[in-house]
C-alpha atoms as a PDB file:
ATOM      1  CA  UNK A   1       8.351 127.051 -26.867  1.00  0.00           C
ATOM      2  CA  UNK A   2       7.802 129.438 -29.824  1.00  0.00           C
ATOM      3  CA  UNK A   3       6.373 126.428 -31.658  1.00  0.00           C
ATOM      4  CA  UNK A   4       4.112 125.938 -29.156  1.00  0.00           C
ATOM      5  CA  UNK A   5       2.319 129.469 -28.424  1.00  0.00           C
ATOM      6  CA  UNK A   6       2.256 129.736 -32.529  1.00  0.00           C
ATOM      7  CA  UNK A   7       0.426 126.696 -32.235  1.00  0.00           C
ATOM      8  CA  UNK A   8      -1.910 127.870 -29.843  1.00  0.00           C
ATOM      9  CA  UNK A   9      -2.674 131.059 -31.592  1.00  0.00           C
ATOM     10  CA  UNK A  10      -3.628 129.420 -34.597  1.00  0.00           C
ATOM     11  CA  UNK A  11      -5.961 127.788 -33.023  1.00  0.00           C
ATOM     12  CA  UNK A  12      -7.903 129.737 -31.446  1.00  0.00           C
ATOM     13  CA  UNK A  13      -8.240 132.784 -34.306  1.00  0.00           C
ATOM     14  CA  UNK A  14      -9.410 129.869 -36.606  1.00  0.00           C
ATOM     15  CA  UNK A  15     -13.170 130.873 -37.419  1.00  0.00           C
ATOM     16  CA  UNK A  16     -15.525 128.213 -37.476  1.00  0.00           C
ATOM     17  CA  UNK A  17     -17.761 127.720 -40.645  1.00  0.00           C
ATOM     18  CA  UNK A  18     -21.106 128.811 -40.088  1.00  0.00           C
ATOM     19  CA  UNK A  19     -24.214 128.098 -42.424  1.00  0.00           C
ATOM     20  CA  UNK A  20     -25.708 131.004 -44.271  1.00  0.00           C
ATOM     21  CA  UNK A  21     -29.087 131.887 -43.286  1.00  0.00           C
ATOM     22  CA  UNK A  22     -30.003 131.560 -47.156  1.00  0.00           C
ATOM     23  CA  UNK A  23     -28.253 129.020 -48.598  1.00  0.00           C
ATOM     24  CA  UNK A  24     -27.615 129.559 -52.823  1.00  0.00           C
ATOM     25  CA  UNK A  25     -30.096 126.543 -53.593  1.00  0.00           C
ATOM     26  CA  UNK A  26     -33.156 128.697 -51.725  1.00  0.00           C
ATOM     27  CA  UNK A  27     -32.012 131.878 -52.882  1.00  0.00           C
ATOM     28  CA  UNK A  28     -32.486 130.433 -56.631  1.00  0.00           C
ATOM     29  CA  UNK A  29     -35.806 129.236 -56.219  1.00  0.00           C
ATOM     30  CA  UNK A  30     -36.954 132.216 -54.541  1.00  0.00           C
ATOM     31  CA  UNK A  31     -35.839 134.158 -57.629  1.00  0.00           C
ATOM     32  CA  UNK A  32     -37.433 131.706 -60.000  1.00  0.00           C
ATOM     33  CA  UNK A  33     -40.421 132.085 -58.311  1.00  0.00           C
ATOM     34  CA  UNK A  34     -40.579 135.556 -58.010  1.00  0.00           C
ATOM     35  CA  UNK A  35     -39.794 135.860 -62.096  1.00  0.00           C
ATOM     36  CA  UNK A  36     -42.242 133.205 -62.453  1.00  0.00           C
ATOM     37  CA  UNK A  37     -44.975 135.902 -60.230  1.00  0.00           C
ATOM     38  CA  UNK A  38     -44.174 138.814 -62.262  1.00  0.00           C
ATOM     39  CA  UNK A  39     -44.081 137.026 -65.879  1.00  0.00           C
ATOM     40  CA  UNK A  40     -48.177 135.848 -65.191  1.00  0.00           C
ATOM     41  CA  UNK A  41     -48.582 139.806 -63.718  1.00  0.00           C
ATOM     42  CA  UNK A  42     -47.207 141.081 -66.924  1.00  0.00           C
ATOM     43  CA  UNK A  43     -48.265 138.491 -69.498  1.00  0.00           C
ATOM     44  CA  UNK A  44     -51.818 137.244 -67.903  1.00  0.00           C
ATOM     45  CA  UNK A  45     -53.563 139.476 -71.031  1.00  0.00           C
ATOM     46  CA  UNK A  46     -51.995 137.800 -73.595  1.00  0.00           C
ATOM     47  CA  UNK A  47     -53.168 134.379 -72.131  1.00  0.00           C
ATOM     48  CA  UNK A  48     -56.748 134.364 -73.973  1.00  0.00           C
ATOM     49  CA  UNK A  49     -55.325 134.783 -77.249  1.00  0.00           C
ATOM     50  CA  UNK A  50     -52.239 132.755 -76.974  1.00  0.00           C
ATOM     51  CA  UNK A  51     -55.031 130.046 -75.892  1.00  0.00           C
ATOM     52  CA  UNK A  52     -57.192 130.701 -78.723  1.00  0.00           C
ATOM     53  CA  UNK A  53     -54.336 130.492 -81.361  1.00  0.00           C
ATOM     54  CA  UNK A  54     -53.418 127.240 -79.845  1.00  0.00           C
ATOM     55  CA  UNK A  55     -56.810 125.792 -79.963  1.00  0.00           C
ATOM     56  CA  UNK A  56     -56.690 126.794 -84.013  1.00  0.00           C
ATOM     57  CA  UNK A  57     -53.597 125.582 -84.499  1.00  0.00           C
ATOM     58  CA  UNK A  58     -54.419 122.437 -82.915  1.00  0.00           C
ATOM     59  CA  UNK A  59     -58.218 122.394 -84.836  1.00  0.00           C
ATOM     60  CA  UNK A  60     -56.071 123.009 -88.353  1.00  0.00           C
ATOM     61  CA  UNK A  61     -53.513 121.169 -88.150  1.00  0.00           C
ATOM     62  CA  UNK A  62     -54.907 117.995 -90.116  1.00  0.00           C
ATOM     63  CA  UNK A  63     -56.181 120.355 -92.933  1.00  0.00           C
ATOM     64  CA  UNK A  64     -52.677 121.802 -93.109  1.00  0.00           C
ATOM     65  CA  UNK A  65     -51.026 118.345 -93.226  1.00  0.00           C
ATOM     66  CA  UNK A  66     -53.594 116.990 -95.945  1.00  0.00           C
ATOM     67  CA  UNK A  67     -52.364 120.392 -98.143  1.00  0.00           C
ATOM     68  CA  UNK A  68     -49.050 119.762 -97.864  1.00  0.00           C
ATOM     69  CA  UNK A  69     -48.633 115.877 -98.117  1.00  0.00           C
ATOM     70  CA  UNK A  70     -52.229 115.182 -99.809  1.00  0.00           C
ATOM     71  CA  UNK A  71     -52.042 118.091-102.537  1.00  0.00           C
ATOM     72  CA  UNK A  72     -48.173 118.553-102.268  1.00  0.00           C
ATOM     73  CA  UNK A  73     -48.591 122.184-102.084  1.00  0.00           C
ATOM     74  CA  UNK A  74     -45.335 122.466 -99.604  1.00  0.00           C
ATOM     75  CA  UNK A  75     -45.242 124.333 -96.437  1.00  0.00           C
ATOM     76  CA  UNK A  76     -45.730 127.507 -97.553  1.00  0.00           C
ATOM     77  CA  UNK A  77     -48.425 128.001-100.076  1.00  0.00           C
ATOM     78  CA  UNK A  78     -50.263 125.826 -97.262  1.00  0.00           C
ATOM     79  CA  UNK A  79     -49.442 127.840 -94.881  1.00  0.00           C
ATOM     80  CA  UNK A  80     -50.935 130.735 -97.012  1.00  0.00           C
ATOM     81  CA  UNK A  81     -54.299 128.714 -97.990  1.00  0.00           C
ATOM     82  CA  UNK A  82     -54.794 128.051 -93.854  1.00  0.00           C
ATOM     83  CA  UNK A  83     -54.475 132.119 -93.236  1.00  0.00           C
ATOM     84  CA  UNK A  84     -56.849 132.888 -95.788  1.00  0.00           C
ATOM     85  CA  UNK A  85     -59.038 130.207 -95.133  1.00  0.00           C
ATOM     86  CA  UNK A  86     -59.261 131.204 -91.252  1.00  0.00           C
ATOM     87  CA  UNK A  87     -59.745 134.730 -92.816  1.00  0.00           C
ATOM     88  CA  UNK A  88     -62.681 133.870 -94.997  1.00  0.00           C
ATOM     89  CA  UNK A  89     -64.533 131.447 -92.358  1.00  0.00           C
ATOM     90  CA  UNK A  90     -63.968 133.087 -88.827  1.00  0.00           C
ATOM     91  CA  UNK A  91     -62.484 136.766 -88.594  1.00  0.00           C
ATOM     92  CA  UNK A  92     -64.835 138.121 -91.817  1.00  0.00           C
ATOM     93  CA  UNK A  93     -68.203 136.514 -90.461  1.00  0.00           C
ATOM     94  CA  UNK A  94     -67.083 137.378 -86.884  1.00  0.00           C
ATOM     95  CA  UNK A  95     -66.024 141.818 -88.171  1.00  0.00           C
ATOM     96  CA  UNK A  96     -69.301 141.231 -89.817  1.00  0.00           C
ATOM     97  CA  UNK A  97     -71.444 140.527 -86.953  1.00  0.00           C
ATOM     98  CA  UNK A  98     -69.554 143.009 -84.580  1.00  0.00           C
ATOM     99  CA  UNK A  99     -70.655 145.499 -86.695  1.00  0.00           C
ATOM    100  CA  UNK A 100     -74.014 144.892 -86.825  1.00  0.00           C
ATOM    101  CA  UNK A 101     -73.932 144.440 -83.059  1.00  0.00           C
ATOM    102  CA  UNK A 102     -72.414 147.698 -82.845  1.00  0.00           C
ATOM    103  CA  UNK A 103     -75.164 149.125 -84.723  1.00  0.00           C
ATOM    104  CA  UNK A 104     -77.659 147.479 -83.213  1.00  0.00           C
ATOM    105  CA  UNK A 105     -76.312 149.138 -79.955  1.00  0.00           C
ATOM    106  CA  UNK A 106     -76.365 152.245 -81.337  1.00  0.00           C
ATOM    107  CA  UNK A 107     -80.047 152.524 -82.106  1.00  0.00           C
ATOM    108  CA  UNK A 108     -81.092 151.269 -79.013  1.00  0.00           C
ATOM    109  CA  UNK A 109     -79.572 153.984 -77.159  1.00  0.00           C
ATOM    110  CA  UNK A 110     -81.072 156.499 -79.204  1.00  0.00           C
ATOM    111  CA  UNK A 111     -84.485 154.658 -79.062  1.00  0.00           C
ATOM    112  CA  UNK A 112     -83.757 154.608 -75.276  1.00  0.00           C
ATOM    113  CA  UNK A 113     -82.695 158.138 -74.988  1.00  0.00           C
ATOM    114  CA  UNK A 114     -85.868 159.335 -77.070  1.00  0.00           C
ATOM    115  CA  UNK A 115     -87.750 157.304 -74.911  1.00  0.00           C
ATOM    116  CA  UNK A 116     -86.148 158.777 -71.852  1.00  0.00           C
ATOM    117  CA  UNK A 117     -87.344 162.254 -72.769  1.00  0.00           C
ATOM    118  CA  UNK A 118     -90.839 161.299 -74.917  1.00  0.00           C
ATOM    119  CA  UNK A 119     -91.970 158.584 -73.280  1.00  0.00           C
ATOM    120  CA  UNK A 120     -93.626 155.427 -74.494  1.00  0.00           C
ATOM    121  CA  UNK A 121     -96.746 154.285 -74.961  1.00  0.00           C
ATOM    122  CA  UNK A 122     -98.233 150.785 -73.079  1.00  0.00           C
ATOM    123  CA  UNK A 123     -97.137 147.518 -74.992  1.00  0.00           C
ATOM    124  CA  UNK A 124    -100.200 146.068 -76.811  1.00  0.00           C
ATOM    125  CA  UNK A 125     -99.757 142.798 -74.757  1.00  0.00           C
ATOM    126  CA  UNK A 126    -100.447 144.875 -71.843  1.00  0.00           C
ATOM    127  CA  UNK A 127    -103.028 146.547 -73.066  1.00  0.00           C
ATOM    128  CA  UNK A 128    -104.784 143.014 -73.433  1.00  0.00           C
ATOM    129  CA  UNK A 129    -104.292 141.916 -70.163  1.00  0.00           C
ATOM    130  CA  UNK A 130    -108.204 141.205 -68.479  1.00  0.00           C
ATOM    131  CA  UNK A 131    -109.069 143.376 -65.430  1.00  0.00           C
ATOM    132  CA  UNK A 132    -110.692 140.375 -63.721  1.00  0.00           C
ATOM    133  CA  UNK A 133    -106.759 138.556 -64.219  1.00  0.00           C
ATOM    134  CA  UNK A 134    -105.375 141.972 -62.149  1.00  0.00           C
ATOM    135  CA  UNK A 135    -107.665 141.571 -58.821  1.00  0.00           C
ATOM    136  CA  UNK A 136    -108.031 145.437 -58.902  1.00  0.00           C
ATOM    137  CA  UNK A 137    -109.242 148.708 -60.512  1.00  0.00           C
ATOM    138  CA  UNK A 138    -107.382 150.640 -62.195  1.00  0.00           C
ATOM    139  CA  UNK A 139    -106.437 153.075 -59.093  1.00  0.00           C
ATOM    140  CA  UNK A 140    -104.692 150.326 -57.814  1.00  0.00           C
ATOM    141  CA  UNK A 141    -107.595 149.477 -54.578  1.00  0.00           C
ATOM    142  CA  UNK A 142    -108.905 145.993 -54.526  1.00  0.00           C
ATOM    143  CA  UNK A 143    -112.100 145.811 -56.799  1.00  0.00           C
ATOM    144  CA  UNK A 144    -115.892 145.906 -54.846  1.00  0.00           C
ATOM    145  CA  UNK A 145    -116.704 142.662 -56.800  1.00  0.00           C
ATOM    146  CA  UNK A 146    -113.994 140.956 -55.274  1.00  0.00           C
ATOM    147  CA  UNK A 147    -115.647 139.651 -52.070  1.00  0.00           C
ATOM    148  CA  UNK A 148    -113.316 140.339 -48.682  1.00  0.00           C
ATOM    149  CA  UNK A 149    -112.398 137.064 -46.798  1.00  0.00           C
ATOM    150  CA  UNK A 150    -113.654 136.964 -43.550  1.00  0.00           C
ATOM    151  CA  UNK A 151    -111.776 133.535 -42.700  1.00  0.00           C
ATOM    152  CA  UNK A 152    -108.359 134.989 -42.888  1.00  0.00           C
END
């Protein structure tokens, strides 16, 4: 009879296996995802350049093979040659124009502060304009030779 009650015990204290409301599979992809979100939050800046090296790399990579196989120069002193290369023919022309931009800039905001506070005279173009081309005097009313339409 002991046997029997033990037996009965058992069986009802067993648990029974539920599912977890995440499982480990979801849980993993949620985290991916999530380090996936905050990698493009913190590295979306660096996505321009990264692109723009590529597109060099890419655009070079011909020259650099012709140096190393064509010219047997090896990997290195090709390597070298490419850098200055890329040096001499797109970041010196490129400083180069920035600054003159830059200075540029700068003189038109002192020609545009002067102005501010001088004034400026009319533009010669404007100056040349005909009356007749305007449609009015120069107070701004519609001219007496202009005859008023009556079928309006």
């Amino acid at each position: 009879m002991g046997s029997a009650l033990g037996r009965k015990l058992m069986s009802s204290t067993k648990t029974r296996y539920r599912s977890p409301l995440i499982t480990d599979v979801s849980a993993a992809r949620w985290l991916l995802l999530l380090i996936l979100i905050a990698s493009v939050y913190f590295f979306h800046s660096f996505l321009v350049p990264v692109l723009a090296a590529t597109v060099m790399a890419v655009a070079s990579w011909s020259i650099r093979q012709r140096l190393v196989h064509g010219l047997g120069l090896g990997k290195t002193l090709s390597a070298a040659a490419m850098i200055l290369t890329i040096l001499c023919v797109i970041v010196v022309p490129m400083s180069i124009a920035l600054f003159y931009a830059v200075e540029e800039v700068r003189a038109w905001l002192y020609w545009a502060l002067e102005v501010n506070v001088t004034g400026a005279p009319t533009p010669g173009w404007m100056l040349r304009i005909p009356r007749s081309a305007i449609g009015s005097t120069s107070n701004g009313r519609p001219s007496s030779a202009s005859p008023a339409r009556s079928d309006i």
